[in-house]
Protein backbone atom coordinates (compact mmCIF):
# COMPACT_ATOMS: atom_id res chain seq x y z
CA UNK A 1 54.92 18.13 -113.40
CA UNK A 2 55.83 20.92 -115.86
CA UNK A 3 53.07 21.32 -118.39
CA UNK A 4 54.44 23.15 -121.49
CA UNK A 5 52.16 24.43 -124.21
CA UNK A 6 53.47 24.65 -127.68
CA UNK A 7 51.08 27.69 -129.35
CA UNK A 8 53.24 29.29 -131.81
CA UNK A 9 51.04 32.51 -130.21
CA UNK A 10 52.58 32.03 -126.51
CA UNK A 11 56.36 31.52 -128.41
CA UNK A 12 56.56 28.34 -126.88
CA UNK A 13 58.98 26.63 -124.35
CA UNK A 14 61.84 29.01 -125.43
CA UNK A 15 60.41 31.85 -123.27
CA UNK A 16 60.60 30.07 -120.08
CA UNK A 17 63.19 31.75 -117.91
CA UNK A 18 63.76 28.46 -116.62
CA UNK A 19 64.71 26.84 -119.86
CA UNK A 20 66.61 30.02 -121.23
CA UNK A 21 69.06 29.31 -118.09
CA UNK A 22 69.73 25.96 -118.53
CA UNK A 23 70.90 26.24 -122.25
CA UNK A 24 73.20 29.71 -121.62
CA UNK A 25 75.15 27.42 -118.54
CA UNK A 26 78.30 26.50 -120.01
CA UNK A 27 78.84 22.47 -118.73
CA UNK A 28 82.24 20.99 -118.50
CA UNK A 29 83.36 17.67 -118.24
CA UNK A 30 86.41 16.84 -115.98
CA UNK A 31 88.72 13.92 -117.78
CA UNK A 32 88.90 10.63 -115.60
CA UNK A 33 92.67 11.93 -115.39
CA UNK A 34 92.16 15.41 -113.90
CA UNK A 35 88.60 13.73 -111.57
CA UNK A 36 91.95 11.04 -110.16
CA UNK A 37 94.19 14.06 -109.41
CA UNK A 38 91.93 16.07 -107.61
CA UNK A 39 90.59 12.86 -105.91
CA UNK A 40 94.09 12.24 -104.76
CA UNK A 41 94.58 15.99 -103.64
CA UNK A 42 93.69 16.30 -99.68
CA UNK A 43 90.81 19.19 -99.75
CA UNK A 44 87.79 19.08 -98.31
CA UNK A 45 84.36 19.47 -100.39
CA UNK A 46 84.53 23.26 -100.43
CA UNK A 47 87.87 23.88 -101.41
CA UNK A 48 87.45 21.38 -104.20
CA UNK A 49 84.39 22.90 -105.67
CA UNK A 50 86.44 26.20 -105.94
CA UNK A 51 89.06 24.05 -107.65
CA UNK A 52 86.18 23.06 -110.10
CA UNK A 53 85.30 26.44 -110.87
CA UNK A 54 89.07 27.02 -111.61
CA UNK A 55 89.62 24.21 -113.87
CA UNK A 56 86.30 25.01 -115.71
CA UNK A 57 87.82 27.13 -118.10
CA UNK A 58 90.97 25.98 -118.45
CA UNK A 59 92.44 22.99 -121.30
CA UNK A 60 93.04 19.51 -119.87
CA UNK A 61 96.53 19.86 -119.98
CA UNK A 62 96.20 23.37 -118.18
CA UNK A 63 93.96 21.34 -115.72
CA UNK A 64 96.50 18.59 -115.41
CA UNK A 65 99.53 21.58 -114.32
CA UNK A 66 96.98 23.47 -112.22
CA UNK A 67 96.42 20.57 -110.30
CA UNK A 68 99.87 18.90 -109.74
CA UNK A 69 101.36 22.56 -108.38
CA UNK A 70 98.66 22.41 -106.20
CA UNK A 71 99.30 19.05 -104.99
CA UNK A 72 102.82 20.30 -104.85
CA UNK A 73 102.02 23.32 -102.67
CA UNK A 74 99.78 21.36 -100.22
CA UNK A 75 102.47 19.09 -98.70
C-alpha cells in the first residue's frame, strides 16, 4: 500500500522518483491495424518487442510501411 502525504512542506507526491518516471514515459498506442500486421508477421516475442520499440516513434502510416517490408523480407 503506498501511503502518500500531501504537506505542501514535504512538496507532495510530485517528488516521488517513482511518480516523476511514470509521467516523463512517453506511451504509445498501436492501431488495431498495425497490432493485426504484426500479429500476422511470424516473430517470436523478442523480435516483436524490438519491432515495438521501432514503431514507437514512427506515424501509423510509417508503422503500416515498416511493417509490410518486413513481412516482405521475412518470406
Amino acid at each position: 500500500m503506498l501511503l502518500i502525504n500531501n504537506d505542501e512542506n514535504d512538496g507532495g507526491f510530485e517528488t516521488l522518483d517513482v511518480v516523476r518516471r511514470y509521467f516523463t514515459r512517453i506511451f504509445t498506442v498501436l492501431s488495431k491495424d498495425v497490432r493485426e500486421l504484426l500479429s500476422n508477421l511470424n516473430l517470436s516475442k523478442d523480435e516483436i518487442k524490438e519491432v515495438k520499440k521501432e514503431l514507437a516513434f514512427l506515424s501509423e502510416e510509417k508503422q503500416k510501411e515498416f511493417l509490410k517490408e518486413l513481412a516482405k523480407d521475412s518470406k
